[in-house]
Protein backbone atom coordinates (compact mmCIF):
# COMPACT_ATOMS: atom_id res chain seq x y z
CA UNK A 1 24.85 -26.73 49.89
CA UNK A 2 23.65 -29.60 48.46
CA UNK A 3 24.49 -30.28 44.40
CA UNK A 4 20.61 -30.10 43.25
CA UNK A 5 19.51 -26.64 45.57
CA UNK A 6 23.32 -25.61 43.59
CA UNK A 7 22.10 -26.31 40.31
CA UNK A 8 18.50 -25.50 40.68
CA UNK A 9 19.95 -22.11 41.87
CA UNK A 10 21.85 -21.63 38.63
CA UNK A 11 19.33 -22.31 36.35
CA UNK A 12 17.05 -19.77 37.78
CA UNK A 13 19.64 -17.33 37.32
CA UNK A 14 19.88 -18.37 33.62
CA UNK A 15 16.41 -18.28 33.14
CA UNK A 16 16.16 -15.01 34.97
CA UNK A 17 18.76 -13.39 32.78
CA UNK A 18 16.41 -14.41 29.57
CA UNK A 19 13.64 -12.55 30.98
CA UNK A 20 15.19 -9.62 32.08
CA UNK A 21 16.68 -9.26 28.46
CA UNK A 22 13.52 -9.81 27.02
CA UNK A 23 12.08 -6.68 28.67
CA UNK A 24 14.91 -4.96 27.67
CA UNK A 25 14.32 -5.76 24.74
CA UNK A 26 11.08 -4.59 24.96
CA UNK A 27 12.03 -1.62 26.16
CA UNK A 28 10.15 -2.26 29.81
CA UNK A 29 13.12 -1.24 32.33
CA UNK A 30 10.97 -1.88 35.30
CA UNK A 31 10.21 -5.46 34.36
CA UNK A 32 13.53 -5.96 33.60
CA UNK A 33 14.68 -5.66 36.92
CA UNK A 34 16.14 -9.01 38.31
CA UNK A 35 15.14 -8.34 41.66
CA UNK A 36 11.40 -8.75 40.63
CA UNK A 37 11.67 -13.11 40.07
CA UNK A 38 14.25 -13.81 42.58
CA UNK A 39 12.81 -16.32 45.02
CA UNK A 40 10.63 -17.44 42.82
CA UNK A 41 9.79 -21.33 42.06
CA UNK A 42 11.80 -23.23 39.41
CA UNK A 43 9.01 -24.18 37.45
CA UNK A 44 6.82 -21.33 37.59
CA UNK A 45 10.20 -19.28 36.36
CA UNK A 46 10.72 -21.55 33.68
CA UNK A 47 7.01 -21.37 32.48
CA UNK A 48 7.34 -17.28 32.47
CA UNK A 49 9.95 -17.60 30.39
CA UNK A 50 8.99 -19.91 27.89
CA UNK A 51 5.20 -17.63 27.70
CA UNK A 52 7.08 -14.46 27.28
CA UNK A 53 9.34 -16.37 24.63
CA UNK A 54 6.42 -17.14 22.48
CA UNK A 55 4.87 -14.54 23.08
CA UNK A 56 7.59 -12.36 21.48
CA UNK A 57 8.40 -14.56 18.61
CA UNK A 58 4.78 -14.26 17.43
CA UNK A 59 4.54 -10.18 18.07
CA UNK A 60 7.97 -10.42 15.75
CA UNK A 61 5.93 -12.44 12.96
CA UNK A 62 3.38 -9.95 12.91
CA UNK A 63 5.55 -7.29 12.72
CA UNK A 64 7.56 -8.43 10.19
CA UNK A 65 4.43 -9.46 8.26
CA UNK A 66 2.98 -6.16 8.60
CA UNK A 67 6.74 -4.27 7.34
CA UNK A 68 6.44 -6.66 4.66
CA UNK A 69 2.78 -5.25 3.73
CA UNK A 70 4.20 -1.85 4.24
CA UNK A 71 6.89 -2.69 1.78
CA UNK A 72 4.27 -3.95 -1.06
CA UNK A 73 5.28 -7.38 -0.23
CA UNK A 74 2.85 -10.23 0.07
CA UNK A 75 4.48 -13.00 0.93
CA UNK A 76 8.09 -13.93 2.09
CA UNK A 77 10.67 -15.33 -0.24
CA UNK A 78 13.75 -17.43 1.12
CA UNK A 79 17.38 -17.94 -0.80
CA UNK A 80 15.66 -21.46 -0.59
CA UNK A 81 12.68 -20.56 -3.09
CA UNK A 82 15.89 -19.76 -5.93
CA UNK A 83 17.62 -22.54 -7.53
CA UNK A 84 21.10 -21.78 -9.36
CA UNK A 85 24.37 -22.82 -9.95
CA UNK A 86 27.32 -22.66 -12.41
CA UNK A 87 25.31 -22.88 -15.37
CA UNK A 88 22.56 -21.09 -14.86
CA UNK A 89 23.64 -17.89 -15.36
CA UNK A 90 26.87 -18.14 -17.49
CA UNK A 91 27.15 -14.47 -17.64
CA UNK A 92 26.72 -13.26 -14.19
CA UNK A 93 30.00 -12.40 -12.28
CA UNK A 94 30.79 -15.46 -9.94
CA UNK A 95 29.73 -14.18 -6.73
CA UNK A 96 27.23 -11.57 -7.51
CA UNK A 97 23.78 -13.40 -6.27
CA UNK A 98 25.59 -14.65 -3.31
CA UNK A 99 26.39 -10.44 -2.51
CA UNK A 100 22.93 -10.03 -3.13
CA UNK A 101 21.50 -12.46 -0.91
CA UNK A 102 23.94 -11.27 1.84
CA UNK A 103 22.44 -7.51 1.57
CA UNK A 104 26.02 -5.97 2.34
CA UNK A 105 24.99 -3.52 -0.54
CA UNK A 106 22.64 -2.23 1.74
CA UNK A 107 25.00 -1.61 4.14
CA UNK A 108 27.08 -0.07 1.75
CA UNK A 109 24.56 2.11 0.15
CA UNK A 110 25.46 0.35 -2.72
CA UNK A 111 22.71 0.13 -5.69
CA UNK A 112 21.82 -3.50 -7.37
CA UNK A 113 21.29 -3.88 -10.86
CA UNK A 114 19.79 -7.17 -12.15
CA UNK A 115 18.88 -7.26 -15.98
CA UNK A 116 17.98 -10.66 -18.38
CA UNK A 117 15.39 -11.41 -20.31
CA UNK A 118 11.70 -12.63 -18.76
CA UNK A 119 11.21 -15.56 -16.89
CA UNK A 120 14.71 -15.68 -15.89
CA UNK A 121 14.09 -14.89 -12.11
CA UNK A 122 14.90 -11.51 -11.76
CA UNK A 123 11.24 -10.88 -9.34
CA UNK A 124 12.10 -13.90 -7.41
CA UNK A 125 16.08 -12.54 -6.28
CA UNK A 126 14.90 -9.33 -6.08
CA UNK A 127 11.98 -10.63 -3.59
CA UNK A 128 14.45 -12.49 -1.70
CA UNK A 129 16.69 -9.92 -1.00
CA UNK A 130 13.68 -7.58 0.06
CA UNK A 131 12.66 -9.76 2.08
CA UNK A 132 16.15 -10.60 3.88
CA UNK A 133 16.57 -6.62 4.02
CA UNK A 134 12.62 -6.36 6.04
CA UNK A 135 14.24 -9.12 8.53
CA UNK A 136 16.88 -7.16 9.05
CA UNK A 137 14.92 -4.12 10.05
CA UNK A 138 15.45 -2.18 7.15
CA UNK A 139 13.01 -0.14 5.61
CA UNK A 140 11.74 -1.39 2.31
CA UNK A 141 9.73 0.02 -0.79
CA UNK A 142 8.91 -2.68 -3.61
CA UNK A 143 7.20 -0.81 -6.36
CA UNK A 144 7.10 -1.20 -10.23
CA UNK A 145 8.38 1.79 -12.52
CA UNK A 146 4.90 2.11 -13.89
CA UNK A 147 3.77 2.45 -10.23
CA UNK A 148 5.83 5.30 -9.17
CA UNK A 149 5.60 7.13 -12.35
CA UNK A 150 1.75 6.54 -12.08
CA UNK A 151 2.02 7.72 -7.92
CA UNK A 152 4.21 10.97 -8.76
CA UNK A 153 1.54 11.66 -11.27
CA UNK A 154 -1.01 11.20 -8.77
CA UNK A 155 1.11 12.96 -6.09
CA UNK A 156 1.34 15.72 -7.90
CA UNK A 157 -1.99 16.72 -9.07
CA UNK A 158 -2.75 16.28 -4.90
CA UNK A 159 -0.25 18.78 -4.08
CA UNK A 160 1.56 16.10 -1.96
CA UNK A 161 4.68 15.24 -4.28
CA UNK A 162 7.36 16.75 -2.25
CA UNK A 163 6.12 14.33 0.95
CA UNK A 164 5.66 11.35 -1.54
CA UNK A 165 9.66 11.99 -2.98
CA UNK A 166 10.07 12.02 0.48
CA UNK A 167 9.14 8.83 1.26
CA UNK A 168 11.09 7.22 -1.38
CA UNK A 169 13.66 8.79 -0.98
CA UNK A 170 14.45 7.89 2.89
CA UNK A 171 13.56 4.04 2.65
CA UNK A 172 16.97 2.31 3.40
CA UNK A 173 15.69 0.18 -0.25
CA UNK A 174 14.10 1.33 -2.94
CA UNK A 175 13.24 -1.73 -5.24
CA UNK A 176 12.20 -0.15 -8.57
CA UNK A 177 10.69 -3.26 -10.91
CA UNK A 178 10.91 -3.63 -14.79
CA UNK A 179 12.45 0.51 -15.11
CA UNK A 180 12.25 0.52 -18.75
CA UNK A 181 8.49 0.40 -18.77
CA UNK A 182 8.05 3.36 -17.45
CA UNK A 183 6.57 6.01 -19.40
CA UNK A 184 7.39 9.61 -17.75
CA UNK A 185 6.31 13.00 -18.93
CA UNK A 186 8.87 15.94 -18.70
CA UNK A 187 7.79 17.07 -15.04
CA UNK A 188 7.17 13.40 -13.85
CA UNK A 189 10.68 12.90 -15.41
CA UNK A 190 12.27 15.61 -13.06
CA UNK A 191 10.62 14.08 -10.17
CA UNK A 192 11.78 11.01 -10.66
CA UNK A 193 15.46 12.12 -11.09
CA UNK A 194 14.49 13.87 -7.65
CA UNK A 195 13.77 10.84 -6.05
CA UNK A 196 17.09 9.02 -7.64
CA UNK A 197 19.36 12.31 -6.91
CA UNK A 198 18.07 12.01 -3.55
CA UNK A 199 19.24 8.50 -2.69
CA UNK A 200 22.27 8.70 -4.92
CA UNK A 201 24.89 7.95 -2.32
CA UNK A 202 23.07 7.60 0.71
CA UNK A 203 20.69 5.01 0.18
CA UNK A 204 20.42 1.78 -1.83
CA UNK A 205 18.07 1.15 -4.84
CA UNK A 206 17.98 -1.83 -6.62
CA UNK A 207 15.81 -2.21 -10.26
CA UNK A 208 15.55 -5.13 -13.20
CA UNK A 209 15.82 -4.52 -16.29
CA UNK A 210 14.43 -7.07 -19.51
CA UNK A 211 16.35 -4.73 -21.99
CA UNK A 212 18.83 -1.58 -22.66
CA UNK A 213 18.47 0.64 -19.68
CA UNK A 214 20.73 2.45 -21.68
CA UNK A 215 18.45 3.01 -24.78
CA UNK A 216 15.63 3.57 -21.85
CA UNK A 217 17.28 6.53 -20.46
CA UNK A 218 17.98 7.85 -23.89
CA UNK A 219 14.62 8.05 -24.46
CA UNK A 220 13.48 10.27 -21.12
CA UNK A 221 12.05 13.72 -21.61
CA UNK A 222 14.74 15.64 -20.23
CA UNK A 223 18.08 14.55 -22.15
CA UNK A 224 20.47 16.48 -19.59
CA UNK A 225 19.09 13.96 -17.07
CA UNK A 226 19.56 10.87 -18.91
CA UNK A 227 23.72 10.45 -18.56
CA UNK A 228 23.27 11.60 -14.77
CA UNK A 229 20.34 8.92 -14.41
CA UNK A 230 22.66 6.31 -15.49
CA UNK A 231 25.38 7.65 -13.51
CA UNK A 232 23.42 7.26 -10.41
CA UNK A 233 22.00 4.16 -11.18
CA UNK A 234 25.45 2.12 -12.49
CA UNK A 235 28.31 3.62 -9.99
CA UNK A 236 29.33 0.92 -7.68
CA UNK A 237 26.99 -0.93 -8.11
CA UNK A 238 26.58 -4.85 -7.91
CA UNK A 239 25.57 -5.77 -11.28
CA UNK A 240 24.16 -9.00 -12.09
CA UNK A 241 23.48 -10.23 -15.83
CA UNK A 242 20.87 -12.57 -16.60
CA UNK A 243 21.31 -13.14 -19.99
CA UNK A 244 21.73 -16.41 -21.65
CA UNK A 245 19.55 -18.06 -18.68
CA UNK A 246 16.63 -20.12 -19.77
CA UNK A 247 13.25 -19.08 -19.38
CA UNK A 248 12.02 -20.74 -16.07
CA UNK A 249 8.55 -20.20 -16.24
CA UNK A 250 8.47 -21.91 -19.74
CA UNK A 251 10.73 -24.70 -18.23
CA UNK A 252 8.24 -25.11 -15.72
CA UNK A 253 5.10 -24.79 -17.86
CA UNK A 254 6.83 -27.04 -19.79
CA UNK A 255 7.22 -29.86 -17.04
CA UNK A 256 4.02 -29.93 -15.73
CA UNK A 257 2.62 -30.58 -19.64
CA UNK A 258 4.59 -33.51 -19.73
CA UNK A 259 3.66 -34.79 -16.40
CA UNK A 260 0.26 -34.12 -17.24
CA UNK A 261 0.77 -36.14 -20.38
CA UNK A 262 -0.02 -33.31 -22.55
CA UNK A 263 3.61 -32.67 -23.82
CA UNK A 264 6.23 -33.50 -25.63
CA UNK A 265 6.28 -37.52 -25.96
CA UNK A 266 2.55 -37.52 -25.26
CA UNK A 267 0.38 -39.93 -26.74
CA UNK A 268 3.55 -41.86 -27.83
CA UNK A 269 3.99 -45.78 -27.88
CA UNK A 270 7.59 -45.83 -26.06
């Protein structure tokens, strides 16, 4: 057999093997049957392929985009979006963003705690690792404290709490924003401990802080929840402390003043 019909014939298995797996993927046995492209030209394999390879990489966008939605995400963040280095945070653990950005936790079922003052970038790494978790096909819930003390309210009074504890309860994530602004009355209190006891162990949740979580729980309704809260919120869990980082968003307000020549230096002689 001549060296080109040899190699011609290899490719078209390789390029048959993509589509097959591709349907697979897809879950389409029947198209995935090798069978179905053998004899087929080179180049009208080869164009198949590359089609259905598109094709799929844009359904995957959209799904993505729409678990993203479904998350209460609206746009993706990258580990490229957050700057930081040895100085940034001088009072985080070496290691701990990195652990965050690598979403082991998840795996783990551990919980992520992230508290610093604001503007420090506590929204933007706990975007990020949202994000990373949606591409990695886990199920995501990004919600403020306020929010879900304002939705169990809500829940409630429509006779639909235990399906709503439910559902925040089984996401693989629960991301729980700024948790010492929420206000909770004494039944809205037990419901969130419901949702927490629920995913204590099993799932992960991760929440930011600006101040005392400590003096947060203190404060709830129900005191013989508030040690247990903590409990669930603090064992094993990958901590990561802000403090002592400067405020970004004034750095950056800052910069584009100057560069606007409305800052600092402005209107001076050199």
């Amino acid at each position: 057999m001549p060296l080109k019909q040899e190699n011609a014939m290899d490719n078209s298995s390789e390029v048959i093997d993509g589509i097959t797996n591709h349907f697979q993927a897809l879950n389409l046995p029947r198209l995935a049957d090798p069978g179905l492209y053998l004899g087929m030209p080179f180049p009208t394999l080869e164009s198949f392929a590359s089609a259905l390879s598109e094709q799929r990489s844009l359904d995957e966008d959209k799904r993505f985009v729409n678990r993203l939605r479904y998350a209460g995400i609206v746009r993706e963040r990258t580990p490229e979006c957050f700057r930081w280095g040895p100085d940034t945070y001088p009072l985080a653990e070496p290691g701990a963003i990195e652990s965050a950005f690598d979403i082991g936790f998840i795996r783990q079922c551990r919980n992520l705690v992230v508290a610093g003052p604001p503007g420090t970038g506590k929204t933007l790494l706990m975007l990020i690792v949202a994000c990373k978790a949606v591409r990695a096909n886990f199920s995501v819930k990004y919600k403020t404290s306020h929010d879900i003390a304002t939705e169990l309210r809500e829940a409630r009074a429509g006779n639909s709490l235990s399906g709503y504890i439910r559902k925040l309860q089984g996401c693989d994530l629960l991301v729980i924003e700024d948790v010492i602004y929420a206000t909770f009355d004494n039944k809205t209190a037990q419901s969130f401990f419901s949702v927490i006891n629920g995913r204590y162990g099993r799932k992960s949740t991760a929440i930011t802080s600006n101040g005392s979580i400590n003096e947060w729980a203190a404060a709830f309704p129900d005191k013989r929840m508030s040690s247990a809260l903590l409990g669930r919120f603090y064992e094993d869990a990958l901590l990561i402390n802000m403090n002592g980082a400067e405020d970004m968003r004034l750095k950056r307000a800052k910069g584009m003043l100057i560069n606007a020549g409305l800052g600092e230096g402005a209107g001076d002689d050199g």
